[in-house]
C-alpha atoms as a PDB file:
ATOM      1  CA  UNK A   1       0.000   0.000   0.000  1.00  0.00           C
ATOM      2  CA  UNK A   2       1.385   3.794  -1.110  1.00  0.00           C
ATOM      3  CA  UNK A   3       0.998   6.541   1.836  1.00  0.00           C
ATOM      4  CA  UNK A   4      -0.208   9.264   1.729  1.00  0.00           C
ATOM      5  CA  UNK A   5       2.735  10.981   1.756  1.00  0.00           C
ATOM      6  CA  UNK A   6       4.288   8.990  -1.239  1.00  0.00           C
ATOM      7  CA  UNK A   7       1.146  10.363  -3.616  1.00  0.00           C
ATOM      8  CA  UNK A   8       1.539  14.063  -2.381  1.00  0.00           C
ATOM      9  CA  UNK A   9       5.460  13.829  -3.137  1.00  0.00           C
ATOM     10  CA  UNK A  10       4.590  11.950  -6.588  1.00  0.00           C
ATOM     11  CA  UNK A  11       1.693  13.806  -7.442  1.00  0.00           C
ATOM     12  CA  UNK A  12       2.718  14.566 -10.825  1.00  0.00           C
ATOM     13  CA  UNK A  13       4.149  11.366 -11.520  1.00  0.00           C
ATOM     14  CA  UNK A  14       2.225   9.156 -13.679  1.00  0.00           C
ATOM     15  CA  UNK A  15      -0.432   6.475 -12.133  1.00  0.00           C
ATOM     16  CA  UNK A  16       1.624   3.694 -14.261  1.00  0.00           C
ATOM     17  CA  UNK A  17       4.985   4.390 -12.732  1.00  0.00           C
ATOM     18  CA  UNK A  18       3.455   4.308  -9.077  1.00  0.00           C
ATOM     19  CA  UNK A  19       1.278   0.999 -10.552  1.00  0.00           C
ATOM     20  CA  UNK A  20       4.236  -0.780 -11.834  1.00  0.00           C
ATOM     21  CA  UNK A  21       6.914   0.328  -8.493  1.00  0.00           C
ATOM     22  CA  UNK A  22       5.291   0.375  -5.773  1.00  0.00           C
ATOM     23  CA  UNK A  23       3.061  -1.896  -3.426  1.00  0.00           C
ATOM     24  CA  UNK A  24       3.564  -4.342  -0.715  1.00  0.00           C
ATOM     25  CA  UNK A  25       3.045  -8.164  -1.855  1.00  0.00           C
ATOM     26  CA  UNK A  26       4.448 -11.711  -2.017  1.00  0.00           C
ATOM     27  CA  UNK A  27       5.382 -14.197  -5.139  1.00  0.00           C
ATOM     28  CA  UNK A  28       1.823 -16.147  -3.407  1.00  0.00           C
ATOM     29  CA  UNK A  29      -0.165 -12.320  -5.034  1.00  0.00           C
ATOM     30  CA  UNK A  30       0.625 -13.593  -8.775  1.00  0.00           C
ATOM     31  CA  UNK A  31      -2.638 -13.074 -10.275  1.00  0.00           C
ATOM     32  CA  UNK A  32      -3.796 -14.590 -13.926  1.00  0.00           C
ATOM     33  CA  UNK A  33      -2.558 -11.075 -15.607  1.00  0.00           C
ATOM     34  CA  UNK A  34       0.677 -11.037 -14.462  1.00  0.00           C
ATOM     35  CA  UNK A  35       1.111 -14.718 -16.088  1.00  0.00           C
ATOM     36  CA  UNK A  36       0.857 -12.648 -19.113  1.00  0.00           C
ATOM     37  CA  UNK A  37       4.145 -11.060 -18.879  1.00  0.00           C
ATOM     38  CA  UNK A  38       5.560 -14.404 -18.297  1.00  0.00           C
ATOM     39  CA  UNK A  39       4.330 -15.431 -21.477  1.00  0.00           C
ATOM     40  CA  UNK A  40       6.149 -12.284 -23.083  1.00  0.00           C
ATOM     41  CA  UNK A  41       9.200 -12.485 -21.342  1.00  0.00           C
ATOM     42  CA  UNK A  42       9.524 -16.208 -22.704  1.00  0.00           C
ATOM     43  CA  UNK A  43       8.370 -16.160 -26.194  1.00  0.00           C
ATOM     44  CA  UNK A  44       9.760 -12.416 -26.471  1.00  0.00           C
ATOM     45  CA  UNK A  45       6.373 -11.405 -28.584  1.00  0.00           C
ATOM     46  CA  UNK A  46       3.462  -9.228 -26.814  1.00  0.00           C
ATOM     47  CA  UNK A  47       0.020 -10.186 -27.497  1.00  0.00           C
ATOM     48  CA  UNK A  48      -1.950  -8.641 -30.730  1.00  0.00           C
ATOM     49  CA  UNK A  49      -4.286  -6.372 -29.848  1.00  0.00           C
ATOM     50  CA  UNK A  50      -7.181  -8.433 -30.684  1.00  0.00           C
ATOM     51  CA  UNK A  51      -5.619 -11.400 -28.255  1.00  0.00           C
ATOM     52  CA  UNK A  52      -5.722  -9.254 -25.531  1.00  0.00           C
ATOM     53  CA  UNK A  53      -9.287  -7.643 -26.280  1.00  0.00           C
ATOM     54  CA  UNK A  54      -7.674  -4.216 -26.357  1.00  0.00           C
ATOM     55  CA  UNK A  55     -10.433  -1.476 -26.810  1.00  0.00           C
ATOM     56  CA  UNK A  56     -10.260   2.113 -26.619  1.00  0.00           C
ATOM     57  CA  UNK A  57     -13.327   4.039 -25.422  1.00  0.00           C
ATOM     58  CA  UNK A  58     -15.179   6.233 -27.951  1.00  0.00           C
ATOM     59  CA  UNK A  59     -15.013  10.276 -27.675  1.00  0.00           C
ATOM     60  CA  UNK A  60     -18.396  10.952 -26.550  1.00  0.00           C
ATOM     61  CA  UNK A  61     -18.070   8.441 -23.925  1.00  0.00           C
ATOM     62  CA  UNK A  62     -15.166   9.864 -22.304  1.00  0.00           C
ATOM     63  CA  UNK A  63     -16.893  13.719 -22.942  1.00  0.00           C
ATOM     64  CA  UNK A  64     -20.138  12.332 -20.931  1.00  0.00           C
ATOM     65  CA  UNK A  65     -18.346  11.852 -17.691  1.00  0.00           C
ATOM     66  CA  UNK A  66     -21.885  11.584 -15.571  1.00  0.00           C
ATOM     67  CA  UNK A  67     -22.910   8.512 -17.070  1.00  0.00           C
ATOM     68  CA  UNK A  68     -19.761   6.497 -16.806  1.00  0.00           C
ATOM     69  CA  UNK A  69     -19.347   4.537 -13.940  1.00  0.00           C
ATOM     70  CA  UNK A  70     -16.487   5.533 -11.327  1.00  0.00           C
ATOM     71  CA  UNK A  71     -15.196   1.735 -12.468  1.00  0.00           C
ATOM     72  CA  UNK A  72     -14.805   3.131 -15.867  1.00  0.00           C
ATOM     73  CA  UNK A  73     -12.969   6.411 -14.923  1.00  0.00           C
ATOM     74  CA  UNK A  74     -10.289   5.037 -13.665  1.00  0.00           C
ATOM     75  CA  UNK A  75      -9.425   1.719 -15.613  1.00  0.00           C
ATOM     76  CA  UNK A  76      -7.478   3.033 -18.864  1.00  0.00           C
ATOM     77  CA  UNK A  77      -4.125   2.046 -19.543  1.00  0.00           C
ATOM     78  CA  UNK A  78      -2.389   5.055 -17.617  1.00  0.00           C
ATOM     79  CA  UNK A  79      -3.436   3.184 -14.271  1.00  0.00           C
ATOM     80  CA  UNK A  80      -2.145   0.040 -15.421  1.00  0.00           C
ATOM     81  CA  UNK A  81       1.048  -1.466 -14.539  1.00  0.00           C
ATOM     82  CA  UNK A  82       2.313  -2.476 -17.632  1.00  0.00           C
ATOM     83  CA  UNK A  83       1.435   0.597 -19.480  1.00  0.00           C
ATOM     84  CA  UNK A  84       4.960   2.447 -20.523  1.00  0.00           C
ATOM     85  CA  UNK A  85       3.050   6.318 -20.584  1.00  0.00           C
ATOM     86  CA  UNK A  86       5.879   8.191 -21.970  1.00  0.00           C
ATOM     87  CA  UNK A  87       6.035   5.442 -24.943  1.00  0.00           C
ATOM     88  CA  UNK A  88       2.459   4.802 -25.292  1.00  0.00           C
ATOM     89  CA  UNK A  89       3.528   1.010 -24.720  1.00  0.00           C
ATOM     90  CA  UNK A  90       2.395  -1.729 -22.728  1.00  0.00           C
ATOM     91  CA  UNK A  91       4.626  -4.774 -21.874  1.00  0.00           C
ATOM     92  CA  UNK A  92       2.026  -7.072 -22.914  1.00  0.00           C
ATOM     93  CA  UNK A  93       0.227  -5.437 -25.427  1.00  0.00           C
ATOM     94  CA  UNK A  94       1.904  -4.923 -29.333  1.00  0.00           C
ATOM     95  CA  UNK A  95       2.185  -1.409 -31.036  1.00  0.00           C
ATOM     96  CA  UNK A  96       0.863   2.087 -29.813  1.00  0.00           C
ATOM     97  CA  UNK A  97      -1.761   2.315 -26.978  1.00  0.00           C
ATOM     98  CA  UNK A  98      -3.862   4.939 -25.986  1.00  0.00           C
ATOM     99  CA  UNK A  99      -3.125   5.937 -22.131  1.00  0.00           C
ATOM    100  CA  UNK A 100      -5.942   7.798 -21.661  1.00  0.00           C
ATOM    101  CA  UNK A 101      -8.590   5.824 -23.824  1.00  0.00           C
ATOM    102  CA  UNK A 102      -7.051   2.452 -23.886  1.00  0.00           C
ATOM    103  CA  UNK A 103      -7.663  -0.826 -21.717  1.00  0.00           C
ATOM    104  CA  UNK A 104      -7.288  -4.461 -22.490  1.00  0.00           C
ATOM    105  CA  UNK A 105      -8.394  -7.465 -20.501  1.00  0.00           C
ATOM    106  CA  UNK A 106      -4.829  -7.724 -19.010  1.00  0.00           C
ATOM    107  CA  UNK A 107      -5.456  -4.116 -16.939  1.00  0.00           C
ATOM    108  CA  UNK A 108      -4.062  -4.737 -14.124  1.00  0.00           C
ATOM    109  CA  UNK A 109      -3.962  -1.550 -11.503  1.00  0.00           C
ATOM    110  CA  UNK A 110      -1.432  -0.564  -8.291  1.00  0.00           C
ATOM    111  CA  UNK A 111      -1.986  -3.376  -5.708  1.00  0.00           C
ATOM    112  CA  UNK A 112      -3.248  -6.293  -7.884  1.00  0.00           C
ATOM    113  CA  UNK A 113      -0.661  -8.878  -8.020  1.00  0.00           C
ATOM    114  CA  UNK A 114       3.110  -9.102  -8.266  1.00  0.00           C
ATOM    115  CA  UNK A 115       5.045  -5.987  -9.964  1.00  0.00           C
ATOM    116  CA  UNK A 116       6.386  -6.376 -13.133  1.00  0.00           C
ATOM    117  CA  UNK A 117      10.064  -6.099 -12.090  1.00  0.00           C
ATOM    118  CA  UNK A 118       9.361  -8.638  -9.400  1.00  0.00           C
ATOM    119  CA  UNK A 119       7.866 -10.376 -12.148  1.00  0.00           C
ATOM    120  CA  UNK A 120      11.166 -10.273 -14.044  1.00  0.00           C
ATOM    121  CA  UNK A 121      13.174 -11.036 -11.441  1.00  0.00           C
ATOM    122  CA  UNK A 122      11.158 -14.727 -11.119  1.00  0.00           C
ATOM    123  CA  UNK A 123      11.453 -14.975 -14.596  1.00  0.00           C
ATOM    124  CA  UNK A 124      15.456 -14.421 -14.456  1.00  0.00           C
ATOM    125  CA  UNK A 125      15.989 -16.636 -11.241  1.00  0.00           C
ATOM    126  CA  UNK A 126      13.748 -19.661 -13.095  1.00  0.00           C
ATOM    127  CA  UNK A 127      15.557 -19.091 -16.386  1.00  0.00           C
ATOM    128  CA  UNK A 128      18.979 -17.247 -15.506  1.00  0.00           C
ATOM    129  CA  UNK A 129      18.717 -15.193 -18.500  1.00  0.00           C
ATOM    130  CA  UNK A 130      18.929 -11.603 -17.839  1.00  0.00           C
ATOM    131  CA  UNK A 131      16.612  -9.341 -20.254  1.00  0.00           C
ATOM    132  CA  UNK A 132      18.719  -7.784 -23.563  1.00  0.00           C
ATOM    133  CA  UNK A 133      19.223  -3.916 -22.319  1.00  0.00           C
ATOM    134  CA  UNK A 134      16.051  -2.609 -25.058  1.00  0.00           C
ATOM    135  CA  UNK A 135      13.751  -4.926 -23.659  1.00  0.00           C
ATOM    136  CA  UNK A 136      14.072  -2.759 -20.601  1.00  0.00           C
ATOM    137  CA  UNK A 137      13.159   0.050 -22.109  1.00  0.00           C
ATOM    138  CA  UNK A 138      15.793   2.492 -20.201  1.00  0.00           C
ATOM    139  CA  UNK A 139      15.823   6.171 -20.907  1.00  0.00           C
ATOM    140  CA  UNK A 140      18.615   8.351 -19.921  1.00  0.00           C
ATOM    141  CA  UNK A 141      16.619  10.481 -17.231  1.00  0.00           C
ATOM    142  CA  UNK A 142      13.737   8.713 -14.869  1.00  0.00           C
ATOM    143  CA  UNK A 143      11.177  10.605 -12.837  1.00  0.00           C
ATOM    144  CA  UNK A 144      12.278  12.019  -9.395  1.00  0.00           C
ATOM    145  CA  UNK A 145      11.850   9.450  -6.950  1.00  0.00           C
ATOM    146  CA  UNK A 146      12.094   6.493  -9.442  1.00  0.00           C
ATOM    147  CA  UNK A 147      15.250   6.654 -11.102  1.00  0.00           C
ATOM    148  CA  UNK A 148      18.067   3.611 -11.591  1.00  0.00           C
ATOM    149  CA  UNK A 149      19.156   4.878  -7.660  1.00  0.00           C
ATOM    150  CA  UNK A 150      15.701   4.189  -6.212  1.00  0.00           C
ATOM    151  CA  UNK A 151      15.080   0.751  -7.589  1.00  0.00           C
ATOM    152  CA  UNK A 152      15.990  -2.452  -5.344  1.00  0.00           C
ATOM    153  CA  UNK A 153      17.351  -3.978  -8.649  1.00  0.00           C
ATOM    154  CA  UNK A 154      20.097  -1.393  -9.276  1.00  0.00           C
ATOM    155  CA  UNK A 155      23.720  -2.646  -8.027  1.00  0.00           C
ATOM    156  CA  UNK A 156      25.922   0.282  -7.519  1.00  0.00           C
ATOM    157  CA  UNK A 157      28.491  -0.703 -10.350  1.00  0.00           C
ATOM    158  CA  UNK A 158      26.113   0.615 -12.294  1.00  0.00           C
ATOM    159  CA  UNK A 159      24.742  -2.722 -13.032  1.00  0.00           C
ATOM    160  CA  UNK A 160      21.435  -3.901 -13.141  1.00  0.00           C
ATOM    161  CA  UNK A 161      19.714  -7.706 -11.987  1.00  0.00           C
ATOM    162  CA  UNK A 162      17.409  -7.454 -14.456  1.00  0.00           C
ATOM    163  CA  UNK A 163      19.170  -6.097 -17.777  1.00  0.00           C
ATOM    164  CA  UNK A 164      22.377  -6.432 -19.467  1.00  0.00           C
ATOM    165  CA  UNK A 165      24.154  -3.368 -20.057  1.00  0.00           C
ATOM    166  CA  UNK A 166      25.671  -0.284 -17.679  1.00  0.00           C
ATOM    167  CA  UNK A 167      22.915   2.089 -16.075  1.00  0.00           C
ATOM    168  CA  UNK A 168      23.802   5.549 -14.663  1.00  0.00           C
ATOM    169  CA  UNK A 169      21.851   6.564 -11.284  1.00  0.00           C
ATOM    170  CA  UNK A 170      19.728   8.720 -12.992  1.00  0.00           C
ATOM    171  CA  UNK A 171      18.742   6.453 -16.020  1.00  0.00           C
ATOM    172  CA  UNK A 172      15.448   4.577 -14.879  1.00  0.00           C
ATOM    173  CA  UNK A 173      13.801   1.567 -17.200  1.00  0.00           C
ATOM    174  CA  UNK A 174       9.991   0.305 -17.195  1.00  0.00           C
ATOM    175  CA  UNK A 175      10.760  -2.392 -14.521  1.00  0.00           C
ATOM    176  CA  UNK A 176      12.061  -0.273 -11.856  1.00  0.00           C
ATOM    177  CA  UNK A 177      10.792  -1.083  -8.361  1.00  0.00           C
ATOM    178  CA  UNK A 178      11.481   1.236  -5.598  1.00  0.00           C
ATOM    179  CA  UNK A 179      13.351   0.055  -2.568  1.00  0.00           C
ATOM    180  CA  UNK A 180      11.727  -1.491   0.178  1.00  0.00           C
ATOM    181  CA  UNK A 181       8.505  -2.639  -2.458  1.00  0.00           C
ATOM    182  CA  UNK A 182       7.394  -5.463  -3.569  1.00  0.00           C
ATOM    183  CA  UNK A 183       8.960  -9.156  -3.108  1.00  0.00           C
ATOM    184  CA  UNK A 184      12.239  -9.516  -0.646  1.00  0.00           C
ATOM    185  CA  UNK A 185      15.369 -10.381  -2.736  1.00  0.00           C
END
């Protein structure tokens, strides 16, 4: 569970990062979604948009806010945990998504299940292959708070658990998870 404190410091960050970081759980939390990325991770090919019933919601539904129920409101792919905002990617879902309008059947929001780094991290420890650096999908400069330095993956010679290659402090990826979140390593 985030504190309060956490969402006032991060209010500007994007649900997805928090979604995909943050949260309190054990390998026992997997849930039928995150089995998803498993299947990714192993046969390195995301699901077609059709597999994965990926829909976006029409204009004049999102304009007529007083007839869509709170559930609605709030399930798009920006409050997912595998959405990538900045990319408009999803780790499970192929090709451009729709943050804002977007959902598929694999939404899966802060809290349910396992993280997707922790998810990674299974995946390496059953396998013991490390992800290829661009399946990480690093970027040079993370959000405040949830950079390369804040994730419980990040080894201070600028290596990385989960991906090959060298990461500066600053750099972040899409399967960050902050220190002291999710699964014990």
């Amino acid at each position: 569970m985030v504190s309060t404190d956490i969402n006032q410091d991060h209010a500007k960050v994007e649900e997805s990062v928090i979604a995909k970081s943050t949260g309190g759980q054990e390998e026992k939390d997997r849930v039928s979604k995150d089995v998803a990325l498993y299947h990714v991770l192993g046969s390195h090919k995301k699901m077609t948009k059709e597999q994965a019933r990926y829909t976006e919601q029409e204009e004049k539904d999102i304009t007529n806010e007083n007839e869509r129920s709170d559930q609605d409101k709030q399930n798009t792919c920006v409050k997912c945990k595998f959405n990538l905002p900045d990319e408009n990617k999803c780790h499970i879902v192929e090709g451009f998504i729709s943050n804002d309008k977007g959902i598929s059947k694999f939404f899966s929001p802060k809290g349910d299940g396992m993280l997707p780094g922790d998810i990674v991290w299974d995946y390496i420890k059953k396998t013991g292959r490390k992800l290829e650096y661009e399946e990480g999908d690093p970027i040079a400069n993370g959000a405040e708070g949830y950079q390369c330095k804040d994730c419980k993956y990040y080894m201070y010679s600028d290596r990385c658990l989960l991906l090959k290659g060298s990461f500066m402090p600053e750099m972040s990826c899409a399967f960050v998870v902050k220190i002291g979140n999710g699964v014990e390593i």
